[in-house]
Protein backbone atom coordinates (compact mmCIF):
# COMPACT_ATOMS: atom_id res chain seq x y z
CA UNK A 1 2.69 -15.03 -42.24
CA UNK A 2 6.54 -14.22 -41.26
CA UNK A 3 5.96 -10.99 -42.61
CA UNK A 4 2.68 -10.14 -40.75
CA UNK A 5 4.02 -10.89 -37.47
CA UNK A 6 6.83 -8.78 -38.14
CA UNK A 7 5.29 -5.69 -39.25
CA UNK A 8 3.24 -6.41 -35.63
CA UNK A 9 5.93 -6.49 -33.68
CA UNK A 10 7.22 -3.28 -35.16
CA UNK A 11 4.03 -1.94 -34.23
CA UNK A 12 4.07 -2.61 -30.84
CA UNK A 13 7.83 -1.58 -30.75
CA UNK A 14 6.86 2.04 -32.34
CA UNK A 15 3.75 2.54 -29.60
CA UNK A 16 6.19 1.24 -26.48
CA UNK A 17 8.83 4.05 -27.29
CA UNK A 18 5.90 6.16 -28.22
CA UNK A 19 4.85 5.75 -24.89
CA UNK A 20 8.11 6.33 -23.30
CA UNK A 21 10.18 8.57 -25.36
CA UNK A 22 11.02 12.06 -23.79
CA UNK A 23 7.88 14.48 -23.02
CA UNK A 24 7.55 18.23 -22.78
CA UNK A 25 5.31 19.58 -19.48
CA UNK A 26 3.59 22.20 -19.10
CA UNK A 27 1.96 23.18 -15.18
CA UNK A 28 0.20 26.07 -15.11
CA UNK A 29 -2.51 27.47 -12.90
CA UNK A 30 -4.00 29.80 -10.13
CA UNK A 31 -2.82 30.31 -7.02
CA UNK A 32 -4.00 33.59 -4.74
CA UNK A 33 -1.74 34.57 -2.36
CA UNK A 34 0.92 31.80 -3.18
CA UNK A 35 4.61 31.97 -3.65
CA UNK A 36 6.01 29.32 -4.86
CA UNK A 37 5.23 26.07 -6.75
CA UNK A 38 7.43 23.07 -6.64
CA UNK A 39 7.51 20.18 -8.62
CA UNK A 40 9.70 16.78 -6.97
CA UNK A 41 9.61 13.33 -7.96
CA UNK A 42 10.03 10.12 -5.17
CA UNK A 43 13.60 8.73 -5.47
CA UNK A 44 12.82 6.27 -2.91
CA UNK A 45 10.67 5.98 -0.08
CA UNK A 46 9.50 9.39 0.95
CA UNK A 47 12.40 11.37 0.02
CA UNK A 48 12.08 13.64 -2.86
CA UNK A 49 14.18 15.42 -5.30
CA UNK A 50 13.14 18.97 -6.21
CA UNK A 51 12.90 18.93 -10.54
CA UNK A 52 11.65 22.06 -11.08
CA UNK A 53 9.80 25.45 -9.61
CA UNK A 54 7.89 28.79 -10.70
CA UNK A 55 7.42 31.50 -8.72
CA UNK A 56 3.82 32.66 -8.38
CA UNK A 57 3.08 36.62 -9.55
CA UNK A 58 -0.20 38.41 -9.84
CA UNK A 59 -1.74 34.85 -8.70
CA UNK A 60 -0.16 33.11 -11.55
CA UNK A 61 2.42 30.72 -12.19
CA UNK A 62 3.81 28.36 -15.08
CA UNK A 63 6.20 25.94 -15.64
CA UNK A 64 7.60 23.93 -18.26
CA UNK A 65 10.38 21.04 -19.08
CA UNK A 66 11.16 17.99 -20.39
CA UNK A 67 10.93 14.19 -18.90
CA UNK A 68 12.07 11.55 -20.00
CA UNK A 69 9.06 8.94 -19.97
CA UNK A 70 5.66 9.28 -18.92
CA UNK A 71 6.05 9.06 -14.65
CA UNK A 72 4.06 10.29 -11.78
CA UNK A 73 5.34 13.34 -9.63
CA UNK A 74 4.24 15.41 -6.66
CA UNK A 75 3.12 18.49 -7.10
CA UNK A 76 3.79 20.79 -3.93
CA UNK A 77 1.85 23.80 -2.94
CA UNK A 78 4.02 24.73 0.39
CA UNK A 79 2.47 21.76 2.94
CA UNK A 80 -0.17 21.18 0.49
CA UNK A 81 1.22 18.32 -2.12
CA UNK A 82 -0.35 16.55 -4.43
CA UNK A 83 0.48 13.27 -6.96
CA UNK A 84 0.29 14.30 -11.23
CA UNK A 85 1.00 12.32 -14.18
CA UNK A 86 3.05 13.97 -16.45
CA UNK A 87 2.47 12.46 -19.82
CA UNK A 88 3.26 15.75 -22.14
CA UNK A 89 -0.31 17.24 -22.07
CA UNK A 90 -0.91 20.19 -20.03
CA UNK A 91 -1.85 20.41 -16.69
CA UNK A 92 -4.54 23.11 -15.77
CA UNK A 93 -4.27 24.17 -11.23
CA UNK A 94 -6.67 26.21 -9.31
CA UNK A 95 -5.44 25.96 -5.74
CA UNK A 96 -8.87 27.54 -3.36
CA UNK A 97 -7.86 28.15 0.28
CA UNK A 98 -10.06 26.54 2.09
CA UNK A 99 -11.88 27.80 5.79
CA UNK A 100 -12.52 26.27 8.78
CA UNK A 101 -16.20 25.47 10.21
CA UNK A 102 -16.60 29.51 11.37
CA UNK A 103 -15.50 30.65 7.68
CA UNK A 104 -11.97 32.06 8.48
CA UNK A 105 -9.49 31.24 6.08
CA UNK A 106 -6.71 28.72 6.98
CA UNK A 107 -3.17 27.81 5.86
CA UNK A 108 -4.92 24.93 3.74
CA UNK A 109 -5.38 24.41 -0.50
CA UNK A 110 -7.48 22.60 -2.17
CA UNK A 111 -5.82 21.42 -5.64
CA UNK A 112 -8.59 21.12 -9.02
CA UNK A 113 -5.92 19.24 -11.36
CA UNK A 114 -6.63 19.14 -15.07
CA UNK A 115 -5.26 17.35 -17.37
CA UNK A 116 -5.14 14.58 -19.71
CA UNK A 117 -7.26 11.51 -19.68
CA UNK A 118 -4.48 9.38 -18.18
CA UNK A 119 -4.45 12.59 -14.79
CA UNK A 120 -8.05 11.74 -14.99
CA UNK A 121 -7.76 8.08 -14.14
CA UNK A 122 -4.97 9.36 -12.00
CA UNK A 123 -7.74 11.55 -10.40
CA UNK A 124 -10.62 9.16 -10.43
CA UNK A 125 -8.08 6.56 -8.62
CA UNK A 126 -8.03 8.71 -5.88
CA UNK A 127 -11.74 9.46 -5.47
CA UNK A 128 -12.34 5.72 -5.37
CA UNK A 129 -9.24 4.95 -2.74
CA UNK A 130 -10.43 8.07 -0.45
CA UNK A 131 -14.23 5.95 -0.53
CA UNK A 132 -12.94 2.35 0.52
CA UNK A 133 -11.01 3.95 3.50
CA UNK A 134 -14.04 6.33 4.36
CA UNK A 135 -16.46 3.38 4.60
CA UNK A 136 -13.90 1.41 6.53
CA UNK A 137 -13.29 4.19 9.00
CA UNK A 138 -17.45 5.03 8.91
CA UNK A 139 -18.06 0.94 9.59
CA UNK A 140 -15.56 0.80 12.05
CA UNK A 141 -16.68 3.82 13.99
CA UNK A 142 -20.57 2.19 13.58
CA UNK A 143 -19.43 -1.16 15.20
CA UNK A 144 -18.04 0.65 18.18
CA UNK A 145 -21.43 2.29 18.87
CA UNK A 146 -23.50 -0.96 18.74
CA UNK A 147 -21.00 -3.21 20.49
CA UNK A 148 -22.77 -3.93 23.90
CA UNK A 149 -26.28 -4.69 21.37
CA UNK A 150 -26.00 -8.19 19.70
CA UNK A 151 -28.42 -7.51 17.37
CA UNK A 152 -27.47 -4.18 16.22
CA UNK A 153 -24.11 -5.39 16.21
CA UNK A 154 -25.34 -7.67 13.45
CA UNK A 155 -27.27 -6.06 11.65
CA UNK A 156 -24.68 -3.07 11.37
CA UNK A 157 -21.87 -5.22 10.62
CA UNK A 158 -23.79 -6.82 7.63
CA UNK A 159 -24.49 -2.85 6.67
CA UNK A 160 -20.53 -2.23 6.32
CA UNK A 161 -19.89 -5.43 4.66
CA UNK A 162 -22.63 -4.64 2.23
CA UNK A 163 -21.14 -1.15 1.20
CA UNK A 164 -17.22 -2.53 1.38
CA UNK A 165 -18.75 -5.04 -1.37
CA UNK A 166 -20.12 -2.24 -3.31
CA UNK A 167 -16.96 -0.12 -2.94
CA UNK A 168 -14.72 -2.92 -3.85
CA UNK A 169 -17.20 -3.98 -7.13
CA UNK A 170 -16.51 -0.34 -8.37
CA UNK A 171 -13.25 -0.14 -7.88
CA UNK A 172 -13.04 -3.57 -9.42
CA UNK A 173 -14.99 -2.35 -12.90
CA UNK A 174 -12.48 0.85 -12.70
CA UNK A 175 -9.46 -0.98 -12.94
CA UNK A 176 -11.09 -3.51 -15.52
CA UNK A 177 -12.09 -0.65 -17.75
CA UNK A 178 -8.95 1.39 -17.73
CA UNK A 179 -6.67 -1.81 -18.61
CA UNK A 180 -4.91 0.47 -21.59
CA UNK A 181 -4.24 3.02 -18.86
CA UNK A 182 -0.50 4.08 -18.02
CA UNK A 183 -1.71 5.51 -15.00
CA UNK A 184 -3.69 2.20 -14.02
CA UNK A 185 -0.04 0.65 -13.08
CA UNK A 186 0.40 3.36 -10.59
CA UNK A 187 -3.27 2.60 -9.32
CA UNK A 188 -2.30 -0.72 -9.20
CA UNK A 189 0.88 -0.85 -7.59
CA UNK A 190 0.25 2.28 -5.13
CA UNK A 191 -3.35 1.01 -3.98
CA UNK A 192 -4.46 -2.49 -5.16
CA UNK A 193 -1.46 -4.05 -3.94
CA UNK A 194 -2.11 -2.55 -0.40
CA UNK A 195 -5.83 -3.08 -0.06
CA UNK A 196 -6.12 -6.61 -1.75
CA UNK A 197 -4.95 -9.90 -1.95
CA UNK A 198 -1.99 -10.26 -4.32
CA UNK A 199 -3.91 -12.50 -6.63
CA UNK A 200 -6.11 -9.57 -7.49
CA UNK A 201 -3.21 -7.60 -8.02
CA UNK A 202 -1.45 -10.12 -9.97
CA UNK A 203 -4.96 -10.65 -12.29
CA UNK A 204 -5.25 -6.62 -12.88
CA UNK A 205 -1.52 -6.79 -14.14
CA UNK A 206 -2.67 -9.47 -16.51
CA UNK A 207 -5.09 -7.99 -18.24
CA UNK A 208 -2.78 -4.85 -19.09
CA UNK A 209 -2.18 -4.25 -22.55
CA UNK A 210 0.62 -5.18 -23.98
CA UNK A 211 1.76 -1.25 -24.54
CA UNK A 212 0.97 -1.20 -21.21
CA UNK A 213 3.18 -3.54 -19.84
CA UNK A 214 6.25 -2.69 -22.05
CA UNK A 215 5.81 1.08 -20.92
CA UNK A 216 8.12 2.49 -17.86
CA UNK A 217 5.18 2.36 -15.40
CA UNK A 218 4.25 -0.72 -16.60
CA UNK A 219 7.97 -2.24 -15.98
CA UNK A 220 8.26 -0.49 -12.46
CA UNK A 221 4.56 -2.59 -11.60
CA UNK A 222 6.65 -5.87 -12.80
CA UNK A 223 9.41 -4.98 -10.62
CA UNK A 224 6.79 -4.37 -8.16
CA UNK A 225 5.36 -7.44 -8.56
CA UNK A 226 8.76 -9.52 -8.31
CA UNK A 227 8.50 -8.14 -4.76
CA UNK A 228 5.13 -8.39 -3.62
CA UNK A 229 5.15 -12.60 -5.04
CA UNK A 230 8.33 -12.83 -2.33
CA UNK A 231 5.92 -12.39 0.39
CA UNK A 232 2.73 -13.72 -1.15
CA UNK A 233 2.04 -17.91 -0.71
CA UNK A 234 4.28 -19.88 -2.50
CA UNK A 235 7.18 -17.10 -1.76
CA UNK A 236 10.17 -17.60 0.22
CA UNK A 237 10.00 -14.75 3.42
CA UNK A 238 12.65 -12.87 3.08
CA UNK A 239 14.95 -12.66 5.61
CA UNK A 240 14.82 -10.56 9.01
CA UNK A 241 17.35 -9.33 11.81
CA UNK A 242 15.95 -7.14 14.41
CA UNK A 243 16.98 -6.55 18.18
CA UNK A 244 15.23 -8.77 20.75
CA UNK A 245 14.40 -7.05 24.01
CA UNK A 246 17.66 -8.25 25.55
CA UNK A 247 19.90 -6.69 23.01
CA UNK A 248 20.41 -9.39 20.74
CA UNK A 249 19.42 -10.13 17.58
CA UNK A 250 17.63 -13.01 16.07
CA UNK A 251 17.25 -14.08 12.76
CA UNK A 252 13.90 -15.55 11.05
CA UNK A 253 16.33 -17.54 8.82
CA UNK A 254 17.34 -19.19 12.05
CA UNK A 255 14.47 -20.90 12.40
CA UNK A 256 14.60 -22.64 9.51
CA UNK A 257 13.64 -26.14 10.29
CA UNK A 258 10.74 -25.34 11.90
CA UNK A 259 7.43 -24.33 11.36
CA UNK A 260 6.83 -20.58 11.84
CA UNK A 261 3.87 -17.84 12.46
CA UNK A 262 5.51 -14.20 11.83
CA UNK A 263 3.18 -12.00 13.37
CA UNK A 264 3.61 -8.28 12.93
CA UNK A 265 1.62 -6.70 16.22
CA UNK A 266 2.00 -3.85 17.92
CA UNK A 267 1.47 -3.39 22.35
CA UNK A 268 -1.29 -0.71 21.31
CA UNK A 269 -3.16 -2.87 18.91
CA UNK A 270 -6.25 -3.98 20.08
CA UNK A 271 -7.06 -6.44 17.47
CA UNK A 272 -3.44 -8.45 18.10
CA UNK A 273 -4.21 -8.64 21.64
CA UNK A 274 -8.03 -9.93 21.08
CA UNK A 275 -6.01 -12.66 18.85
CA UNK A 276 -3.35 -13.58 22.27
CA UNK A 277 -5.59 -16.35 23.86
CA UNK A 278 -5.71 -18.02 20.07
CA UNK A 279 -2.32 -18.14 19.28
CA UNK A 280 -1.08 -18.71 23.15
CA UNK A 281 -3.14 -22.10 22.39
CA UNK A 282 -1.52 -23.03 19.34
CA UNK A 283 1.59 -22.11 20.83
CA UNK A 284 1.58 -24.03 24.03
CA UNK A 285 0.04 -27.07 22.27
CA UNK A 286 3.03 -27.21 19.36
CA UNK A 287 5.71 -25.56 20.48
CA UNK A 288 7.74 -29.06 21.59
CA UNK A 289 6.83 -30.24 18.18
CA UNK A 290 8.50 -27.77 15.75
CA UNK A 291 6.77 -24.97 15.71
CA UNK A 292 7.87 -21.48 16.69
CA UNK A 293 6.38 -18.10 16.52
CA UNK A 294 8.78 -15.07 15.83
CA UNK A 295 6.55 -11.51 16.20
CA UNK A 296 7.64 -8.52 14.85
CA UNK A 297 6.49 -5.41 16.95
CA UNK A 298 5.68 -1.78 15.34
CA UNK A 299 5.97 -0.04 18.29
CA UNK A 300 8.13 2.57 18.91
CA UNK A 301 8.63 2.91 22.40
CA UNK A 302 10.73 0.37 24.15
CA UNK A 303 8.74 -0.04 27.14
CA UNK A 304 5.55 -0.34 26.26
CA UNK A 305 6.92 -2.95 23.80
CA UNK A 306 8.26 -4.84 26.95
CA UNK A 307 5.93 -4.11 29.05
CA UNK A 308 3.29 -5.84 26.82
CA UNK A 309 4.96 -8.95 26.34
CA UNK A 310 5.17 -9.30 30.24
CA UNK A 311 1.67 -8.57 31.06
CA UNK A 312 0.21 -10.93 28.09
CA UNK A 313 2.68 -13.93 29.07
CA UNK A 314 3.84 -14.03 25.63
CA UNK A 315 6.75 -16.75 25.72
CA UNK A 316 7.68 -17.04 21.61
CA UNK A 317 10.64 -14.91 20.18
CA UNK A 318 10.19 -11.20 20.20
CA UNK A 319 11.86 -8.53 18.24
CA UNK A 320 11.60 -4.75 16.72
CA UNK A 321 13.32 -2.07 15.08
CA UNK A 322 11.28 0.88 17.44
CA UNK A 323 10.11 2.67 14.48
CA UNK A 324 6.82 2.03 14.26
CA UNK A 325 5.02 1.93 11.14
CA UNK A 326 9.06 3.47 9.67
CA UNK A 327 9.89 -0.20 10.59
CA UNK A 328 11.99 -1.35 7.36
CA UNK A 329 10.83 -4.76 7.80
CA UNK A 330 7.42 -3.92 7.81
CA UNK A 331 7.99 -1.92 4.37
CA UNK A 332 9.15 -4.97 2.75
CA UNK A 333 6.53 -6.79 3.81
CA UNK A 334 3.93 -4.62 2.59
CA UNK A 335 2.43 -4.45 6.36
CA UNK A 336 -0.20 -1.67 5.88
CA UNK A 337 -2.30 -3.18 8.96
CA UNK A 338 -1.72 -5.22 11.69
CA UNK A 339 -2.25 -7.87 12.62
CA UNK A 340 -0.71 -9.42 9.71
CA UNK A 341 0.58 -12.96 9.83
CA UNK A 342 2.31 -15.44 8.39
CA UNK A 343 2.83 -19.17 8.14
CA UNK A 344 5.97 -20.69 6.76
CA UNK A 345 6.71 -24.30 6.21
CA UNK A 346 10.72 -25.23 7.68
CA UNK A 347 11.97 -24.13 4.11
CA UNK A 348 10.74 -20.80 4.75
CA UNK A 349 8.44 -20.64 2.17
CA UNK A 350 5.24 -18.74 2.66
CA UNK A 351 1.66 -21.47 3.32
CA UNK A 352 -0.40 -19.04 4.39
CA UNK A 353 -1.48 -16.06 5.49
CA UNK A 354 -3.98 -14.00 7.92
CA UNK A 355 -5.45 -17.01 9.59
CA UNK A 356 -7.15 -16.49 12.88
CA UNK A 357 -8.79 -18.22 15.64
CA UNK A 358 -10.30 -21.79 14.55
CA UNK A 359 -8.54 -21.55 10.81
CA UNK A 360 -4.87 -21.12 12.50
CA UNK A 361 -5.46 -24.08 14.61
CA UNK A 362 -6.64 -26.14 11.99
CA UNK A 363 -3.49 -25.20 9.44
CA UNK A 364 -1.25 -25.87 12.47
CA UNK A 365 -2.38 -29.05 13.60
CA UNK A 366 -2.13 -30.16 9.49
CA UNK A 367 1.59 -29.61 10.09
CA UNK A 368 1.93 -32.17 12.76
CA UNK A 369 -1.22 -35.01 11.59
């Protein structure tokens, strides 16, 4: 028995550093008119390290190097760029200029990437992503043409919901399918953890395989996960320090002791300003009981930022960095929308999230009955 679990564990040892052990790449590909192709790789937050380049001749170009693990790197075509998964199989490019509506030829390429089955998931991924934000745009843009017309409204917001479902069912039976996918960890990290609730991220990550999960993709998603369970129910919020509007700056740490909505808005946010008359209400009825809201602004103008707060009569603690959606705080929160908010308990610790109207006053008022 001893025996059997040990020549498993070997096993599983032997596939991990199969997985991750150095790879050879090979990018070649078409390219007419080009000059010259660059390969870069992320070493941290949009800022990019050039690895390696080939000059394009005769509409050609190849290059070739080592890694050392299977990783994800951007591919860049002058202002056209592009995310691969270099894995040690080739990759095949056929970069087509593309033309505008009259058929003149602009400074524009569209990329054909071939490669192994783990760029095709890569590819696929993408496909999929590019469909959930086109129907959200599309619904969004259908809403606003029905608005004054109850029944239309209706009617075409049941529509969207019905084709979100259907987007978010195949994305779901992607994911499921590809669970012995390196590249699924990207997918899952880079995507899932944006669009969905962290308990669907943290259930995808589950069913990984365990080659999977010992691979270096699969250890940067558990890193990855460490963070996104910080800010995620049940997790502490970690700390923030931004300037108030008179300078200063305040702490969300120094309101421990009380309870607290963090509320990432923005002045130009429509949405966060149909919320105001909500959480005014909540405010004004529990402020002198221990509760305190601290919102975090993604503007970037310092005026408008003010300005809003005065005309909305928004009395609670206010502060920003000014740099909009580059806001650092708003990175480590994962904001990818707004509004986005947040209930702590006086420990700091994370009770809920993205409650509006009659479900924020209910969770409130259980605070205080």
């Amino acid at each position: 028995m001893i025996k059997n679990v040990c020549y498993g564990l070997c096993a599983i040892i032997l596939l991990v550093m199969g997985c991750d052990q150095k790879k050879t790449y090979t990018i070649s590909g078409t390219w007419e008119n080009g000059k010259v192709v660059y390969l870069k790789k992320e070493t941290r937050e949009k800022q990019f390290q050039i690895i390696d380049s080939a000059v394009v001749k005769d509409n050609q170009f190849k290059m070739t190097g080592d890694i050392p693990q299977v990783e994800k790197y951007l591919l860049a075509l002058e202002k056209n760029e592009q995310e691969i998964l270099l894995d040690g199989e080739p990759i095949e490019v056929v970069a087509t200029q593309m033309t505008n509506k009259n058929g003149d030829k602009i400074d524009a390429y569209k990329m054909a990437i071939q490669g192994s089955h783990e760029q095709k998931v890569f590819e696929m991924a993408r496909g999929l992503s590019m469909s959930k934000s086109m129907v959200g745009l599309g619904g969004m843009f259908a809403m606003v043409q029905v608005k004054d017309d109850s029944v239309k409204l209706d009617s075409t917001y049941k529509a969207v919901e019905m084709m979100k479902r259907a987007v978010d069912e195949r994305i779901k039976n992607f994911v499921d399918s590809n669970n012995n996918s390196l590249a699924i960890t990207y997918v899952i990290g880079d995507f899932i953890a944006r669009e969905y609730p962290f308990e669907d991220v943290e259930r995808y990550y589950n069913n990984l395989t365990p080659e999977v999960k010992a691979s270096y993709p699969g250890q940067l998603l558990k890193e990855k996960m460490t963070s996104l369970r910080s800010i995620n129910v049940g997790g502490i919020a970690p700390d923030i320090d931004l300037m108030a509007p008179d300078g200063k700056h305040v702490k969300l740490s120094s309101l421990r002791g009380k309870y607290v909505l963090l509320d990432f808005w923005a002045s130009w946010c429509g949405p966060c300003l149909a919320e105001v008359p909500n959480v005014k209400a909540v405010y004004e009825q529990y402020k002198d009981k221990g509760f305190e809201i601290y919102g975090v602004s993604l503007d970037n103008k310092k005026d408008a930022w003010v300005n809003a707060i005065e005309k909305h009569d928004l009395p609670w603690i206010h502060v920003s960095s000014l740099k909009g959606w580059e806001c650092p705080v708003a990175k480590i929160y994962n904001v990818t929308g707004i509004p986005k908010m947040y209930l702590l308990d006086k420990e700091g610790r994370i009770v809920a999230m993205d409650l509006r109207g009659e479900a924020l006053k209910e969770k409130v008022s259980s605070f205080f009955n």
